[in-house]
C-alpha atoms as a PDB file:
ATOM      1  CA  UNK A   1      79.267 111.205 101.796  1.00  0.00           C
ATOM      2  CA  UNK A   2      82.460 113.353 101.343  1.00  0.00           C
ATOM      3  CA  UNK A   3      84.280 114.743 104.328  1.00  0.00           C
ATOM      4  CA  UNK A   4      85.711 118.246 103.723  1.00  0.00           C
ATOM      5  CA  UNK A   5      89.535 118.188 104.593  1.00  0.00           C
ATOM      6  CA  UNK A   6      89.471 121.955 105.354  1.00  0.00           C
ATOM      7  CA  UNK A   7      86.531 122.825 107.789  1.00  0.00           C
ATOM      8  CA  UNK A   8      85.426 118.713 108.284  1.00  0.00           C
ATOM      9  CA  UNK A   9      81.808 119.614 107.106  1.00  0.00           C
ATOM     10  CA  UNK A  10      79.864 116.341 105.456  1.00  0.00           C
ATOM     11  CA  UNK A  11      77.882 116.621 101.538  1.00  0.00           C
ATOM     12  CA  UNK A  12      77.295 114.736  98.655  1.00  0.00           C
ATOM     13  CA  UNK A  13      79.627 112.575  97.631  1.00  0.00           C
ATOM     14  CA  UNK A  14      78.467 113.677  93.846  1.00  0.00           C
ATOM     15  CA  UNK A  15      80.217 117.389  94.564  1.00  0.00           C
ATOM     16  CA  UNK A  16      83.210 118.356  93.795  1.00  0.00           C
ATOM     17  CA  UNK A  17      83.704 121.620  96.345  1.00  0.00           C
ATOM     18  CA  UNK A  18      81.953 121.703 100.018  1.00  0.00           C
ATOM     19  CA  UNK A  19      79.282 123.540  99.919  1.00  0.00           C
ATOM     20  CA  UNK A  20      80.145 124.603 103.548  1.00  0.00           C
ATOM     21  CA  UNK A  21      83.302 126.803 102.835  1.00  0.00           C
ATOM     22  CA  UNK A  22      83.502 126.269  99.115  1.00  0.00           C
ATOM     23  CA  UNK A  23      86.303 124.009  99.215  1.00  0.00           C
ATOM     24  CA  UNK A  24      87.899 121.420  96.558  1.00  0.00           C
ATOM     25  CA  UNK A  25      90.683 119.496  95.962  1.00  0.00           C
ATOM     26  CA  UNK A  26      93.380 120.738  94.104  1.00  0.00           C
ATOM     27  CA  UNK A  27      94.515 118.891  90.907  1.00  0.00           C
ATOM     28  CA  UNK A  28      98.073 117.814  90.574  1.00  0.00           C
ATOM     29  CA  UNK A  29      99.444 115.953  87.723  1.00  0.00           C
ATOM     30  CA  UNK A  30      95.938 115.963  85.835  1.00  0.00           C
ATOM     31  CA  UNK A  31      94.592 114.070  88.838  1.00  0.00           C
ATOM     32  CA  UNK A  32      91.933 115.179  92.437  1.00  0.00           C
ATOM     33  CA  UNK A  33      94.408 115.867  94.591  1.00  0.00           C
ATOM     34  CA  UNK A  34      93.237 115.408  98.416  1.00  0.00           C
ATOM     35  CA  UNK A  35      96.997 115.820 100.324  1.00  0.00           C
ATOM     36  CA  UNK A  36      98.976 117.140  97.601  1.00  0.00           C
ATOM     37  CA  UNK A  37     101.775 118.224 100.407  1.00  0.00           C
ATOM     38  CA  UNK A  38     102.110 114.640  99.663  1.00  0.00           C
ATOM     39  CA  UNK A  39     102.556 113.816  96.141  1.00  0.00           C
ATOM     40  CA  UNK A  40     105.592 114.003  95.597  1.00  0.00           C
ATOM     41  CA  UNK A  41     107.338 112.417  97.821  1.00  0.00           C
ATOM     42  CA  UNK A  42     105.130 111.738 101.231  1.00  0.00           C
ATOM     43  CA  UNK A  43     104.429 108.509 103.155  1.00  0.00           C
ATOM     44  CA  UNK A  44     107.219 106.007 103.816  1.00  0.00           C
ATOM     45  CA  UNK A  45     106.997 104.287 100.500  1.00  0.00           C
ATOM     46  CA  UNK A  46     109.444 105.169  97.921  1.00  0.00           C
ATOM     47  CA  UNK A  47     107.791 106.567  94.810  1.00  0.00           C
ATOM     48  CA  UNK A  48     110.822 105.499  92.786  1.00  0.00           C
ATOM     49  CA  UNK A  49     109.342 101.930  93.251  1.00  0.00           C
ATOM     50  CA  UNK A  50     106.587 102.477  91.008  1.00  0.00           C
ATOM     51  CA  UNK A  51     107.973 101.477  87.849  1.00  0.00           C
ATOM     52  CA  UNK A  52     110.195  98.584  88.985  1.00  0.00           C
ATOM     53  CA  UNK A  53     106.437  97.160  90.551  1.00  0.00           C
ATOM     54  CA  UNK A  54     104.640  97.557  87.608  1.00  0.00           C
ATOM     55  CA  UNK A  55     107.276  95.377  85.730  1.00  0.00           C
ATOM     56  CA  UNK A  56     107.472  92.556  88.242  1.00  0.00           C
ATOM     57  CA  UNK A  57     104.155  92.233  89.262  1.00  0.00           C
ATOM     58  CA  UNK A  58     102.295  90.136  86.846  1.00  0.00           C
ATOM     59  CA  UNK A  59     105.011  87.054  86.835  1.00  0.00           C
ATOM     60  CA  UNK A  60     105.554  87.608  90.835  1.00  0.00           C
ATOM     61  CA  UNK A  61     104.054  84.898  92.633  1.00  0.00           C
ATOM     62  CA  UNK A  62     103.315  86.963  96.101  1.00  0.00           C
ATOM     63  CA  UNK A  63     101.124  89.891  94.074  1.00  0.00           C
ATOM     64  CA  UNK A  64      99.589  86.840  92.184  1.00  0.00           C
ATOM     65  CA  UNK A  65      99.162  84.909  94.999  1.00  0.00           C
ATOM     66  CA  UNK A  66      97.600  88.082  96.912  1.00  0.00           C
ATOM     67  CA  UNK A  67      94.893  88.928  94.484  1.00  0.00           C
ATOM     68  CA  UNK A  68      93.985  85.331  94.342  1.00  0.00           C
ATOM     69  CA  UNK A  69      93.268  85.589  98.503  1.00  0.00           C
ATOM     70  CA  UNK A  70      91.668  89.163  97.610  1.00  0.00           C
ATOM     71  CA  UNK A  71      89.205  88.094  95.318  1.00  0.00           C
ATOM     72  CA  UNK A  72      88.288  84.768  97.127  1.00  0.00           C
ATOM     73  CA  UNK A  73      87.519  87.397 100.692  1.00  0.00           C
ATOM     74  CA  UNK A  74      85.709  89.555  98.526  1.00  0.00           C
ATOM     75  CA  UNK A  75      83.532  86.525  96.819  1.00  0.00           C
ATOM     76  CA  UNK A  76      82.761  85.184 100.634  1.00  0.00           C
ATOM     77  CA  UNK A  77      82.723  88.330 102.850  1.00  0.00           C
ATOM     78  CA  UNK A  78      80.937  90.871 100.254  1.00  0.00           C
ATOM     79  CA  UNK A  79      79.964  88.751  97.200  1.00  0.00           C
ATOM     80  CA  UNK A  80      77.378  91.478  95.986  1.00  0.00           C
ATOM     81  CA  UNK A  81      79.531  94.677  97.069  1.00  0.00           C
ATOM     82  CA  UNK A  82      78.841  97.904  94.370  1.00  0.00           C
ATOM     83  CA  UNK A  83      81.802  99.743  94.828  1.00  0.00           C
ATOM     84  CA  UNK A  84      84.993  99.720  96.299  1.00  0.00           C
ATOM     85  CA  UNK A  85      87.787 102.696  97.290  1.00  0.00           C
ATOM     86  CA  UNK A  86      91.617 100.460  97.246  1.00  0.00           C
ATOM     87  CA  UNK A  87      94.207 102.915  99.440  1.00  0.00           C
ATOM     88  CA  UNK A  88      97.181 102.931  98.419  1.00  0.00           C
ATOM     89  CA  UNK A  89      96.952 100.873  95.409  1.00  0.00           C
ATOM     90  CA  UNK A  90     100.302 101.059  94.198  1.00  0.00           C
ATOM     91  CA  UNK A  91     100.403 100.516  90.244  1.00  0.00           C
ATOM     92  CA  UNK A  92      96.505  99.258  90.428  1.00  0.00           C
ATOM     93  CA  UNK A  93      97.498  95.936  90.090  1.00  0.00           C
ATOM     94  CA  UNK A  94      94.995  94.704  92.866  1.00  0.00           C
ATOM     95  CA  UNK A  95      92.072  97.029  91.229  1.00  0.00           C
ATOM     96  CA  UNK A  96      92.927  95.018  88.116  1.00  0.00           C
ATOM     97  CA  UNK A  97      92.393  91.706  89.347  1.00  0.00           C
ATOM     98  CA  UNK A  98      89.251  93.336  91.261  1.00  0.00           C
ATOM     99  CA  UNK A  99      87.781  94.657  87.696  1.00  0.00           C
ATOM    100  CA  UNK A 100      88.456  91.779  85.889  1.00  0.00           C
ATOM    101  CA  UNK A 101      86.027  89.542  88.491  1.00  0.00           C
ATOM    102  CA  UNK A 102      83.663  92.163  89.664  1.00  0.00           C
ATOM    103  CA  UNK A 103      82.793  93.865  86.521  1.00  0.00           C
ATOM    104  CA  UNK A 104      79.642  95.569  87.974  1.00  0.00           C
ATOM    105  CA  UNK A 105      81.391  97.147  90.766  1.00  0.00           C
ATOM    106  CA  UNK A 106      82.291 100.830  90.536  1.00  0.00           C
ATOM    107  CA  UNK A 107      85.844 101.158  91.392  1.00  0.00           C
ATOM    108  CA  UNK A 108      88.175 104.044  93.066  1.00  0.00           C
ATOM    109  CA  UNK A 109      91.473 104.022  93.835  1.00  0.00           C
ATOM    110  CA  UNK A 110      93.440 106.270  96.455  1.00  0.00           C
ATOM    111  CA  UNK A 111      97.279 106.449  96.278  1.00  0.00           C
ATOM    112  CA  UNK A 112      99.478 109.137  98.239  1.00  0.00           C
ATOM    113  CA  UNK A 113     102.426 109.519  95.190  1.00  0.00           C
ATOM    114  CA  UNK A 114     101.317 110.967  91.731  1.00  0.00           C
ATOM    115  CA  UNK A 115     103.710 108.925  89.356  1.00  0.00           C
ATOM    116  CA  UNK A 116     101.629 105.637  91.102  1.00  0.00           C
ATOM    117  CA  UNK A 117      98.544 107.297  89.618  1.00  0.00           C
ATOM    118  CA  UNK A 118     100.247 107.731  86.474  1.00  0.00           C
ATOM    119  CA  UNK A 119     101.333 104.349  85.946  1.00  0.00           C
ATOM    120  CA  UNK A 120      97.905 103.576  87.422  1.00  0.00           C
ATOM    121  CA  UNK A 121      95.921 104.980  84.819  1.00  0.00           C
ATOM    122  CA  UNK A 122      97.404 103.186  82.157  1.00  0.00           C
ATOM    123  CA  UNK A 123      96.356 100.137  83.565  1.00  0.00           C
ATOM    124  CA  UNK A 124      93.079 101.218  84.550  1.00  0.00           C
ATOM    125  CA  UNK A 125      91.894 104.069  82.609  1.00  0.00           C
ATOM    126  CA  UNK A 126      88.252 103.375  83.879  1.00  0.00           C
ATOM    127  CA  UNK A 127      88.702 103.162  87.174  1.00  0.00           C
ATOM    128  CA  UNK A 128      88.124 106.362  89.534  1.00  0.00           C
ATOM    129  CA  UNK A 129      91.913 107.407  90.719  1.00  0.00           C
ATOM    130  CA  UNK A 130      93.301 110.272  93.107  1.00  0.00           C
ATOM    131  CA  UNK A 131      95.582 111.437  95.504  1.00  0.00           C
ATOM    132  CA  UNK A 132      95.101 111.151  99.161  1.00  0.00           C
ATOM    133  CA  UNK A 133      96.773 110.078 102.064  1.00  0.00           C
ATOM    134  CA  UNK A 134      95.565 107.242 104.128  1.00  0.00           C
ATOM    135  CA  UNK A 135      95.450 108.493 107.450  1.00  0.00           C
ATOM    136  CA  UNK A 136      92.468 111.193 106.111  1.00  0.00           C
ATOM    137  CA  UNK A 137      90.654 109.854 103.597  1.00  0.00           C
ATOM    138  CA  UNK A 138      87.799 112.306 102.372  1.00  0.00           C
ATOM    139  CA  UNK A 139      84.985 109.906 102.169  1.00  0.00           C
ATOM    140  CA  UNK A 140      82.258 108.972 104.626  1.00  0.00           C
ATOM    141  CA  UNK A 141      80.311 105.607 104.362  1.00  0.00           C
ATOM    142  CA  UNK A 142      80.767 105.713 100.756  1.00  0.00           C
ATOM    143  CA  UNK A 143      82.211 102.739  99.488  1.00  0.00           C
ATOM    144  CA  UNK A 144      80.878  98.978 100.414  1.00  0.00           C
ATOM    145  CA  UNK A 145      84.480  98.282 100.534  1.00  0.00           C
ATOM    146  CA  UNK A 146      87.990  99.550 101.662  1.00  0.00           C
ATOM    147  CA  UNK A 147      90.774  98.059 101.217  1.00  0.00           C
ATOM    148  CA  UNK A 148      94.643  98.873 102.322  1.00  0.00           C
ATOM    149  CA  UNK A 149      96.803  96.117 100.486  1.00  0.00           C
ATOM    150  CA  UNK A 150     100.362  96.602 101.904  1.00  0.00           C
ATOM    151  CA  UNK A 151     100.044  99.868 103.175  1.00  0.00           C
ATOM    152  CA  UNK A 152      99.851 100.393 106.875  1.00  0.00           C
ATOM    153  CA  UNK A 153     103.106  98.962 107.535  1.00  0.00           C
ATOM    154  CA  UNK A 154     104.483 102.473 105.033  1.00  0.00           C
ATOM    155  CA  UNK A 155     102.921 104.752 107.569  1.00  0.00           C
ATOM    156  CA  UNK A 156     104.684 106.204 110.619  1.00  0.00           C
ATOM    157  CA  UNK A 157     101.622 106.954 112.584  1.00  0.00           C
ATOM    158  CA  UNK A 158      99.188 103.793 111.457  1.00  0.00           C
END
């Protein structure tokens, strides 16, 4: 189910506007835009970081070493698990290393700064990518998993 972020009515994940008060999320730098106040510069994360990440993270032992414990939780907590929503996912490295062991999983990232879902995309051009914020996420029992890799400790309020 999708939560409306304007007037907090529940529908069908499959829509696009609420059919409550008709509305959708705005789309900011070709991508669904769910707290676009914060796309360009919200959270406590700086978006400048982006780039720099997605060049170190392959040979970096800690983001290696991270997916590794990722994928083994995922294999023994929710070994059969059809989709999964990854907040905050930085340059998609962790949805990466997700898709390239759980093929048949239906994947979605959410990510507060646009130029992450930009870099994003390139590495995962598949995968189901937007903006949102983490602290009001527009989904409902929708995915079998969530997962916040390095993120709460970026937010003031967590």
């Amino acid at each position: 189910m999708k939560l409306c972020l304007i007037c907090n009515a529940l529908y069908s994940a499959s829509r696009k506007d609420c059919p409550n008060c008709g509305g959708s999320p705005e789309i900011v730098d070709g991508f669904e835009a769910h707290a676009p106040d914060l796309g360009h510069g919200g959270g406590r994360f700086k978006a400048s970081y982006f780039s720099e990440l997605a060049r170190l993270e392959e040979a970096n032992f800690w983001f290696r070493a991270r997916n590794e414990i990722i994928i083994w939780a995922l294999r023994k907590y929710a070994p059969n698990f059809n989709s999964c929503l990854d907040i905050g996912y930085g340059t998609g490295y962790v949805l990466a290393g997700i898709a390239g062991k759980f093929s048949g999983a239906k994947l979605y990232g959410g990510q507060i700064f646009t130029n992450g879902l930009a870099l994003a995309w390139k590495r995962l051009p598949t995968v189901n990518l937007m903006q949102v914020g983490a602290q009001r996420i527009p989904f409902i029992d929708e995915f079998d998993v969530v997962g916040a890799f390095d993120v709460l400790e970026h937010i003031k309020e967590d």
